[in-house]
N, C-alpha and C. Protein backbone atom coordinates (compact mmCIF):
# COMPACT_ATOMS: atom_id res chain seq x y z
N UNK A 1 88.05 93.15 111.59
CA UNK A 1 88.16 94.49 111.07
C UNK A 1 87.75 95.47 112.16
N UNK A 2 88.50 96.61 112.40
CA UNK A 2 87.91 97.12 113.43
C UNK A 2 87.49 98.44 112.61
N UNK A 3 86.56 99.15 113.62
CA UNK A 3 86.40 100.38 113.13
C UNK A 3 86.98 101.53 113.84
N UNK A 4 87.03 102.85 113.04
CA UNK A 4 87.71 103.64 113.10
C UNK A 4 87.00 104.47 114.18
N UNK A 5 87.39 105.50 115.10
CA UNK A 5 86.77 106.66 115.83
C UNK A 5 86.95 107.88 115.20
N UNK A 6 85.70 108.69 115.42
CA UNK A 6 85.24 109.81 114.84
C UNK A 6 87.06 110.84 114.79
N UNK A 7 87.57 111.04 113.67
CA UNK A 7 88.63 112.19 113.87
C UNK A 7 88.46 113.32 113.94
N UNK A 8 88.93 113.88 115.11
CA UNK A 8 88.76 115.64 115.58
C UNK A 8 89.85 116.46 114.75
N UNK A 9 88.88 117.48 113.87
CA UNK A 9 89.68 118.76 113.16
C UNK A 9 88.61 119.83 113.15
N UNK A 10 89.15 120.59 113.78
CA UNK A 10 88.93 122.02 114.17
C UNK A 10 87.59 122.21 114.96
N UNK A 11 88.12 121.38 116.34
CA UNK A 11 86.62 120.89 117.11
C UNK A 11 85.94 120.21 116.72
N UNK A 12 85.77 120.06 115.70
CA UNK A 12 84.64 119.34 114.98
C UNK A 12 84.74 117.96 114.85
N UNK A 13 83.83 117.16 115.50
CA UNK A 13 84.13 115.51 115.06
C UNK A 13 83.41 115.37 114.28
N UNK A 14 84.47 114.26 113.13
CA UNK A 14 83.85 113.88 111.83
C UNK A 14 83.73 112.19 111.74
N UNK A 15 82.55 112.08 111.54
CA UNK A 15 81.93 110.59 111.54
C UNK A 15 82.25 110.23 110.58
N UNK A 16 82.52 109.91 109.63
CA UNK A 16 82.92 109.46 108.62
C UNK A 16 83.99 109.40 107.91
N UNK A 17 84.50 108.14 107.33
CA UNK A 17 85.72 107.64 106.45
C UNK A 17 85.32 107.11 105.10
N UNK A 18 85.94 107.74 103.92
CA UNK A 18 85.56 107.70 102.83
C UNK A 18 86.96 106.89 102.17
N UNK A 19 86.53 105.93 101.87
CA UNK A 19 87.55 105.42 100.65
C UNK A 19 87.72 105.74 99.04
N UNK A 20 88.36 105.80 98.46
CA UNK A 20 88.37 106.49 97.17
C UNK A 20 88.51 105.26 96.16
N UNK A 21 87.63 105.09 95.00
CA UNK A 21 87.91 104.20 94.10
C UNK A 21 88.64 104.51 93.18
N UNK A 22 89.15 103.85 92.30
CA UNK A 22 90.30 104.67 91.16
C UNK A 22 89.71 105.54 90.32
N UNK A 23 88.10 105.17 89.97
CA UNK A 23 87.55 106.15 89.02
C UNK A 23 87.64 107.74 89.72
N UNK A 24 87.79 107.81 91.03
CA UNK A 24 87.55 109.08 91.75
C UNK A 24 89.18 109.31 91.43
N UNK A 25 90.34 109.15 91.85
CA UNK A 25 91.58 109.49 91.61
C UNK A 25 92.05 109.88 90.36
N UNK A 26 91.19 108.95 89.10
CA UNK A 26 91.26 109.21 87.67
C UNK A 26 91.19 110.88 87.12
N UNK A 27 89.61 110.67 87.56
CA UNK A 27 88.95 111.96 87.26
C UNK A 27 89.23 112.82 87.89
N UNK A 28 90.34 113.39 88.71
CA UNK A 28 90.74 114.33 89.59
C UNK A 28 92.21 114.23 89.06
N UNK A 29 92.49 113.15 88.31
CA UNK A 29 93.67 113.10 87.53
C UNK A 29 93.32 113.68 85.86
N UNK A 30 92.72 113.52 85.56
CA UNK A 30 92.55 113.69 84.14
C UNK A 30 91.71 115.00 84.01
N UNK A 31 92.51 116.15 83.26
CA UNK A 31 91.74 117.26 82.80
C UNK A 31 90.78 117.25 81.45
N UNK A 32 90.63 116.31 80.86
CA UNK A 32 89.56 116.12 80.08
C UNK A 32 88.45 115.45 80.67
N UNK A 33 88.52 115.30 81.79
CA UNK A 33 86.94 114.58 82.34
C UNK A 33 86.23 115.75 82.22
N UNK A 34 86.14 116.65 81.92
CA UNK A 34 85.19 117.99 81.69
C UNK A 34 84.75 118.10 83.42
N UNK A 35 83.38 117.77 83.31
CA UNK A 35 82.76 118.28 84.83
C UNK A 35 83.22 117.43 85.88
N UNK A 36 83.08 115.92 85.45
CA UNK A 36 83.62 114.85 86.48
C UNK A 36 85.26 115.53 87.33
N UNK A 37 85.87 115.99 86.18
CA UNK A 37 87.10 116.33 87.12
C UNK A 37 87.11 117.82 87.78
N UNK A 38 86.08 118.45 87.52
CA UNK A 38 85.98 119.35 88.56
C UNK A 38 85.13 119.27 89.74
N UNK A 39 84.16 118.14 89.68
CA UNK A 39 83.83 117.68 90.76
C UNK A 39 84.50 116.21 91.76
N UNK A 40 85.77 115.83 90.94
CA UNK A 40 86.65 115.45 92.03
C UNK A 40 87.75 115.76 92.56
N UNK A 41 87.95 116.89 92.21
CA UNK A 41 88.88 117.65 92.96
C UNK A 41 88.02 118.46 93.79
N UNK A 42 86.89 118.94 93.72
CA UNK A 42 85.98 119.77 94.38
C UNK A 42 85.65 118.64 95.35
N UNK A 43 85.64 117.53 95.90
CA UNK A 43 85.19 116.51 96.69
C UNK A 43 86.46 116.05 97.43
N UNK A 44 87.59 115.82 96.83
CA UNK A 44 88.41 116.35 97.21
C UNK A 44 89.20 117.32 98.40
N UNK A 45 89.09 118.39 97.91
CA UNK A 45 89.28 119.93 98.24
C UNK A 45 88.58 120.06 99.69
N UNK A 46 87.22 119.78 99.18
CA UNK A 46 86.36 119.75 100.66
C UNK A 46 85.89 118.78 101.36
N UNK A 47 86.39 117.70 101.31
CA UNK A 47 86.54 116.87 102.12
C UNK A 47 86.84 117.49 103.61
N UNK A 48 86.63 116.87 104.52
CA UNK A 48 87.46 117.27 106.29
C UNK A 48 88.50 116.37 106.14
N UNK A 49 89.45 117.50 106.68
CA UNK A 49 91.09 116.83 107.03
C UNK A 49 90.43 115.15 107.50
N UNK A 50 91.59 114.64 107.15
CA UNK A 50 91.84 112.99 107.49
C UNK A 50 90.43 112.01 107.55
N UNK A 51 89.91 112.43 106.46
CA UNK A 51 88.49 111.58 106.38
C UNK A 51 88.55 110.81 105.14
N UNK A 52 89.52 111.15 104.19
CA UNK A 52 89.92 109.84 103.26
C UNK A 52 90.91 108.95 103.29
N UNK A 53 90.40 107.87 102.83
CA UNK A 53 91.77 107.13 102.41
C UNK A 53 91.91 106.14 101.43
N UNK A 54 93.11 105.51 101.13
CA UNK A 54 93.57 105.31 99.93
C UNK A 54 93.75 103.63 99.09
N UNK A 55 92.64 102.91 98.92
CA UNK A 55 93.18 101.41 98.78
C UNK A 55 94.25 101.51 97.95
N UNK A 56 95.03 100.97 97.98
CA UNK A 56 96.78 100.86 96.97
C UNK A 56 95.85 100.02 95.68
N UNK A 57 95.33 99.28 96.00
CA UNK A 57 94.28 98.94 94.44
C UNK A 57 94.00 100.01 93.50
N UNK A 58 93.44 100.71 94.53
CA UNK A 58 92.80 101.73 93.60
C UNK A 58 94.18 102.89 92.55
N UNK A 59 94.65 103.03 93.75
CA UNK A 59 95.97 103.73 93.51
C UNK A 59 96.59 103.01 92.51
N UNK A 60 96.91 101.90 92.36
CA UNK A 60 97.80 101.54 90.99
C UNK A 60 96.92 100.78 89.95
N UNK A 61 95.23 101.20 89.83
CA UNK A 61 94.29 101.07 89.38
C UNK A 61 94.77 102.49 88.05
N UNK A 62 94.42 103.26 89.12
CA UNK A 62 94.49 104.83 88.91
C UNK A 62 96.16 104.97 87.85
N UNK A 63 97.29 104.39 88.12
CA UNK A 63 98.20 104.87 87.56
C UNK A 63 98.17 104.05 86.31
N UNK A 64 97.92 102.74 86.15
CA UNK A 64 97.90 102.08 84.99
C UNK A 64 96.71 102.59 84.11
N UNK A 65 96.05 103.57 84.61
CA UNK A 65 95.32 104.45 83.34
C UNK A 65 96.10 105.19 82.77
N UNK A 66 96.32 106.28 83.41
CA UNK A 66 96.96 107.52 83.43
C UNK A 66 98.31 106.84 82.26
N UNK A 67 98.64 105.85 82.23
CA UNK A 67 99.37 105.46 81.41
C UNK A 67 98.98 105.13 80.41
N UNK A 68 98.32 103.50 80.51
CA UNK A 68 97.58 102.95 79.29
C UNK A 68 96.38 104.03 78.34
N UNK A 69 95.61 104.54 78.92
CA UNK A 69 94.78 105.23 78.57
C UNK A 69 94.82 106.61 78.18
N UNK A 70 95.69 107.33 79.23
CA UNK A 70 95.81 108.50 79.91
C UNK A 70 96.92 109.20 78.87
N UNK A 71 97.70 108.23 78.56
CA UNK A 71 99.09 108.73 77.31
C UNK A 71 99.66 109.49 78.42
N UNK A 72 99.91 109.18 79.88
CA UNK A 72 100.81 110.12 80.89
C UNK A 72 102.42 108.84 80.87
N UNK A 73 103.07 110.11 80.20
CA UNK A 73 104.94 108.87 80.73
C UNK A 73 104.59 107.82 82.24
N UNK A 74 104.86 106.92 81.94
CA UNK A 74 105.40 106.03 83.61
C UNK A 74 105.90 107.29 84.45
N UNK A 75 107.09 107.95 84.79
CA UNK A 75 107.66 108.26 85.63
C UNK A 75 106.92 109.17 86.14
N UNK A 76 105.82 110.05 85.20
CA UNK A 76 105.39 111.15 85.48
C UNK A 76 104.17 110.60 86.60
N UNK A 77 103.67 109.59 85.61
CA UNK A 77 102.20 108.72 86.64
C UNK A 77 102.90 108.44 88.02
N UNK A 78 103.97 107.25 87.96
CA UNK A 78 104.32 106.91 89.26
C UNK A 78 104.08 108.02 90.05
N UNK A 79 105.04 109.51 89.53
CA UNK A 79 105.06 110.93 90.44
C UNK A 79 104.05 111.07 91.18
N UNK A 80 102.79 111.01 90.42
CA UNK A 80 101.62 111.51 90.85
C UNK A 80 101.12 110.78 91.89
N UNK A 81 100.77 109.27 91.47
CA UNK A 81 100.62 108.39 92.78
C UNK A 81 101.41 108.71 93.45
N UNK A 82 102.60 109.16 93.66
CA UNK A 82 103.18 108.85 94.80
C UNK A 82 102.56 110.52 95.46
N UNK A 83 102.36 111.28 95.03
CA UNK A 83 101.72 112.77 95.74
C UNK A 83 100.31 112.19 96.57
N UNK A 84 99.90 111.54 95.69
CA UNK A 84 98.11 110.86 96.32
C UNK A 84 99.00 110.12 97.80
N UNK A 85 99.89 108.96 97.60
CA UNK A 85 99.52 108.65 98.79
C UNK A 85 100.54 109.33 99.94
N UNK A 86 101.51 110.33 99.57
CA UNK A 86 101.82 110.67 100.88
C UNK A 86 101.09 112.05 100.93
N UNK A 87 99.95 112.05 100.38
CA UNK A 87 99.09 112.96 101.15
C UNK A 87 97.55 112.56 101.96
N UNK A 88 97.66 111.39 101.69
CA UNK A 88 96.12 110.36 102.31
C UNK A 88 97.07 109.39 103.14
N UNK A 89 96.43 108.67 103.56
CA UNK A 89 96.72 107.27 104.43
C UNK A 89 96.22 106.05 103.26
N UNK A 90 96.70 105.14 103.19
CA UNK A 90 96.63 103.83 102.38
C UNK A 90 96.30 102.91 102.81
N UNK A 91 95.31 102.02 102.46
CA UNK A 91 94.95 100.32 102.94
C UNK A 91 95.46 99.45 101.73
N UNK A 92 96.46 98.48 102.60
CA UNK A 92 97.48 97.71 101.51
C UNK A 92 96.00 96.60 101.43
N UNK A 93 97.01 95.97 100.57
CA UNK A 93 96.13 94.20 99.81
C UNK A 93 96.53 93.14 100.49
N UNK A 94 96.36 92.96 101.82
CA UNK A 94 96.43 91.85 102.75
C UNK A 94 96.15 90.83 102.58
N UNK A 95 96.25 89.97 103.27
CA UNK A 95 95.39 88.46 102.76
C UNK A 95 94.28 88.61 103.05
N UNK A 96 93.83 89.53 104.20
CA UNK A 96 92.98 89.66 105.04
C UNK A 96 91.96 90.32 103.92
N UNK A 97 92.45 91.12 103.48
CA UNK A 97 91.49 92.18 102.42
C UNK A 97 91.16 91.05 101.21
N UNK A 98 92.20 90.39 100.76
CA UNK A 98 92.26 89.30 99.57
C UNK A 98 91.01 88.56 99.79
N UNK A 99 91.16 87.84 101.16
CA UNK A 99 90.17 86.92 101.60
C UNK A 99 88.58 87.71 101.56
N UNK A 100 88.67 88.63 102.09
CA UNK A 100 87.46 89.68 101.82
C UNK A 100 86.61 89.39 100.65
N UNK A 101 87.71 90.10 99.74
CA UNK A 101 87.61 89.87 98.30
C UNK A 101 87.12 89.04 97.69
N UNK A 102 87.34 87.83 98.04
CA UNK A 102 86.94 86.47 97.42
C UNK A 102 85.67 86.12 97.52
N UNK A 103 84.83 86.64 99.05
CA UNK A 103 83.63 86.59 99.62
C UNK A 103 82.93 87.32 98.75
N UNK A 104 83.11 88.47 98.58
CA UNK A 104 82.61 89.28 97.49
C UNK A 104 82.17 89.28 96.58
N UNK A 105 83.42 88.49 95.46
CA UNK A 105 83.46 87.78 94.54
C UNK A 105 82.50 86.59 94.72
N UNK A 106 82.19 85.94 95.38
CA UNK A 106 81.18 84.40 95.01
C UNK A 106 80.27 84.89 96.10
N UNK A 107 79.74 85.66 96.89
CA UNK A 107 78.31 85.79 97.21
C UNK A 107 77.48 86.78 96.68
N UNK A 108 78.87 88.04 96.01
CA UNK A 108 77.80 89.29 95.65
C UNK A 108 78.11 89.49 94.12
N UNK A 109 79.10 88.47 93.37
CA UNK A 109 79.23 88.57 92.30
C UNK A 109 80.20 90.04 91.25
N UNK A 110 80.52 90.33 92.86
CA UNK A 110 81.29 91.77 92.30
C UNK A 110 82.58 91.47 90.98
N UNK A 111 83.23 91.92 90.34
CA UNK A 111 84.19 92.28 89.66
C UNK A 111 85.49 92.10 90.69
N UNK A 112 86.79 91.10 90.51
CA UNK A 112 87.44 91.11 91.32
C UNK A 112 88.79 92.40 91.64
N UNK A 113 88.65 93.35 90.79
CA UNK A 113 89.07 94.31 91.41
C UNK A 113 88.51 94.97 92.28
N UNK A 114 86.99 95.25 92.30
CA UNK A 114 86.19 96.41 92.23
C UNK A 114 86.11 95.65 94.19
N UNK A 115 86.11 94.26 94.06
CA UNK A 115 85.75 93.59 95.54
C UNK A 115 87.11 93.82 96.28
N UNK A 116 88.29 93.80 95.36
CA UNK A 116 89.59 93.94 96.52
C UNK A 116 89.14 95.57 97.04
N UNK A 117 89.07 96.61 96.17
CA UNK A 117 88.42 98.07 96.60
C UNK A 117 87.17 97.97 97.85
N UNK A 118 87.08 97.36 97.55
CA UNK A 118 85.60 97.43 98.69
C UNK A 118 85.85 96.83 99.86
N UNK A 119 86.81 95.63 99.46
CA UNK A 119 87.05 95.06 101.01
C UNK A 119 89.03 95.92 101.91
N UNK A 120 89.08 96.00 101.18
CA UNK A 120 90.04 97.38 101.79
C UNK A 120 89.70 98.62 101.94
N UNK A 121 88.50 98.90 101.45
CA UNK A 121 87.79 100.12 102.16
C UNK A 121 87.41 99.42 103.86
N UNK A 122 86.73 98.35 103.90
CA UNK A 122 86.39 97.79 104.97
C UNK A 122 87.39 97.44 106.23
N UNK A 123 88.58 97.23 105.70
CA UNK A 123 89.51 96.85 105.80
C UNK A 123 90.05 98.03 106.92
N UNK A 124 90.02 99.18 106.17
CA UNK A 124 90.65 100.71 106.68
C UNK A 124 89.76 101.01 107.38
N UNK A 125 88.44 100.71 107.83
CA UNK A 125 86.91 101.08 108.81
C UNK A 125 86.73 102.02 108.45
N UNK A 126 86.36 102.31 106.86
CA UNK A 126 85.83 103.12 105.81
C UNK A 126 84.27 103.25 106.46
N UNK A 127 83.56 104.43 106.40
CA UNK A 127 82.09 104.20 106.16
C UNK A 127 81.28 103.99 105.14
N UNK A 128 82.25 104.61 103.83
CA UNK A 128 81.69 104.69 102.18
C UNK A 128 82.79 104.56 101.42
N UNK A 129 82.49 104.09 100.55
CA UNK A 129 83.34 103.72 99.66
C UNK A 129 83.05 104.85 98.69
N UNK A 130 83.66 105.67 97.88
CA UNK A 130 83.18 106.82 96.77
C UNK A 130 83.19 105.98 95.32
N UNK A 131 82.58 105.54 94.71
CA UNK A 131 82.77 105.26 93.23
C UNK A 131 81.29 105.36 92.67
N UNK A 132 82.35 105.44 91.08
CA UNK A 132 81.27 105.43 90.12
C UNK A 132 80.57 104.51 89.56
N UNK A 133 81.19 103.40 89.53
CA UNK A 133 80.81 102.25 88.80
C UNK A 133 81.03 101.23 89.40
N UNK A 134 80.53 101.40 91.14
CA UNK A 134 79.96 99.85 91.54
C UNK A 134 78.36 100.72 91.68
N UNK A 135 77.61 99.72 92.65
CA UNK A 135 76.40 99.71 92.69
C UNK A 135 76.23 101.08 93.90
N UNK A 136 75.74 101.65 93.09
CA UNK A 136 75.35 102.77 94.21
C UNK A 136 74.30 102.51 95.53
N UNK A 137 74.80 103.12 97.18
CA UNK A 137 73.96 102.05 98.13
C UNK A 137 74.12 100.51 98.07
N UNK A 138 75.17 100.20 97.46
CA UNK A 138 75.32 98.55 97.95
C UNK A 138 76.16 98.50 99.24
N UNK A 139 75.89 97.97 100.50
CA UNK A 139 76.26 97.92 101.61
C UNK A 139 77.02 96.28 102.14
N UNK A 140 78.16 96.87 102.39
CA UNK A 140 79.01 95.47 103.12
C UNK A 140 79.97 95.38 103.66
N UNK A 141 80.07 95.00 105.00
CA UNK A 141 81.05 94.85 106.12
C UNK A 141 80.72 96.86 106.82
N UNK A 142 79.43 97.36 106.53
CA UNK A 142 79.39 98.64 107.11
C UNK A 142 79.82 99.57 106.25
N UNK A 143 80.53 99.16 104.99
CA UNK A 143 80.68 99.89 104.06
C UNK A 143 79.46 100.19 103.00
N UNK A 144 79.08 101.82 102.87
CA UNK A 144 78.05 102.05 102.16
C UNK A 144 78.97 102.61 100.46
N UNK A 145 78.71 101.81 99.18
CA UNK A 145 79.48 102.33 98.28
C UNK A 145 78.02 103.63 97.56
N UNK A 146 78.99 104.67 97.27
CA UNK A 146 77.94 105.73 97.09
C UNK A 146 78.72 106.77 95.91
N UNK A 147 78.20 107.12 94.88
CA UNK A 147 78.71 107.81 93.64
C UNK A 147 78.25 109.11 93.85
N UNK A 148 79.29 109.68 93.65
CA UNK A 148 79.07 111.35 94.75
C UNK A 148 79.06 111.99 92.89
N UNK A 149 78.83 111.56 92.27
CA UNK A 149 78.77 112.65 90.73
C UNK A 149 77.43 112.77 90.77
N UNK A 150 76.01 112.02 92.01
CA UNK A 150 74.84 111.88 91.38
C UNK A 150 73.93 113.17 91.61
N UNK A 151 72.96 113.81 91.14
CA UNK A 151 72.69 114.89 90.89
C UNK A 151 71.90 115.20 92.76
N UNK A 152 71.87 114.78 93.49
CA UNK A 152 71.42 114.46 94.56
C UNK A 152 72.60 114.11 95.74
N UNK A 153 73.23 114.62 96.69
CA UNK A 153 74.47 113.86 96.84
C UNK A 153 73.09 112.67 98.10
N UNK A 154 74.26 111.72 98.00
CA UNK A 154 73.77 110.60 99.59
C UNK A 154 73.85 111.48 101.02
N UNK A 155 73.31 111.51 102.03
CA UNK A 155 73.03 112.16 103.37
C UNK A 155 74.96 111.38 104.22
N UNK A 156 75.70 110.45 103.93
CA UNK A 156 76.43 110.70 104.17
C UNK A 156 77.85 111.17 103.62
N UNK A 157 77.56 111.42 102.54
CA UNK A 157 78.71 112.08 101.63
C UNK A 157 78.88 113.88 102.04
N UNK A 158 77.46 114.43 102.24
CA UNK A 158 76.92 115.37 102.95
C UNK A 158 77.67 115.60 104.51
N UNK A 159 77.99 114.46 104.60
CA UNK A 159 79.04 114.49 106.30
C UNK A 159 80.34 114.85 106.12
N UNK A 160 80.84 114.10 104.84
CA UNK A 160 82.03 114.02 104.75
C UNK A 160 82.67 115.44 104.19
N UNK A 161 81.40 116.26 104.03
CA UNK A 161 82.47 117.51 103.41
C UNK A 161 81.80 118.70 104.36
N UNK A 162 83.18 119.48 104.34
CA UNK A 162 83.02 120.73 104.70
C UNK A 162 81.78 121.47 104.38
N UNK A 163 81.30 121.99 105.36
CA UNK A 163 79.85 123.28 104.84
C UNK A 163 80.52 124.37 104.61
C-alpha cells in the first residue's frame, strides 16, 4: 500500500486524506437526518479540494439505502452516486483490499463490510477514515477511523477542513 503525498491547493499543503463511510454519504444524502445532514454536507463543503475519497463499498453501501430505506427510485439513487463519484476519486474492491478485509475480519473482529471500508480507505493512503459507526480512534494500516458528528472534533479532522 503506498501512501499518498501532501496535495497542494491554494499554496497550501494538505496532510491529510479522508475516506468517507456510507453513513457519511447517507446523511449528506438524506434530508431528514435533521442535524447529521447538515453537518455532512458542512464537512463536506469544507473539506480542502482533493482530500477525500470514495470506497465504491461505501458508495453502493450508500445507494442501496437511499433505496431500500431511503424510498429514493433506483434511477434517481444510481444518479446521485454517480454525482458522488465523478466528483471525488474512488478506491475499487481489489483482491488486494478483499484480502485486507479478511485480516480485519479475524484479528479485529470488524463487520465485513465495515473492514472492506477500512481496508480501501488504506488501500487509497487514506489518513482517516470518517464514520459513525465503527470504533472511533481505532487505528490500522495508518488509518485513524474518526466520527466527525462528535461534539469535540479529532485534531486531525481539524486538518482536513478549511479555516
Amino acid at each position: 500500500m503506498s501512501r499518498h503525498v501532501g496535495h497542494v491547493t491554494n499554496f497550501m499543503t494538505i496532510n491529510v486524506l479522508a475516506a468517507l463511510d456510507s453513513n457519511i454519504i447517507i446523511y449528506a444524502e438524506d434530508v431528514f437526518a435533521d442535524a447529521r445532514h447538515a453537518a455532512a454536507q458542512a464537512l463536506i463543503e469544507n473539506a480542502h479540494d482533493d482530500s477525500l475519497v470514495l470506497p465504491l463499498q461505501a458508495v453502493g453501501e450508500a445507494m442501496n439505502w437511499l433505496v431500500r430505506r431511503g424510498g429514493v427510485p433506483k434511477a434517481i439513487a444510481a444518479e446521485r452516486m454517480s454525482d458522488w463519484t465523478s466528483q471525488f476519486p474512488t478506491q475499487a474492491t481489489t483482491l488486494e483490499v478483499f484480502n485486507a478485509g479478511r485480516v480485519l475480519i479475524s484479528h479485529h473482529g470488524l463487520q465485513v463490510w465495515d473492514a472492506i471500508i477500512l481496508a480501501s480507505a488504506a488501500e487509497a493512503g487514506s489518513d482517516m477514515l470518517l464514520s459513525e459507526d465503527m470504533q472511533h480512534g481505532f487505528e490500522w494500516q495508518g488509518v485513524t477511523v474518526i466520527n466527525p458528528f462528535l461534539a469535540e472534533p479529532h485534531p486531525m479532522l481539524k486538518q482536513l477542513l478549511k479555516q
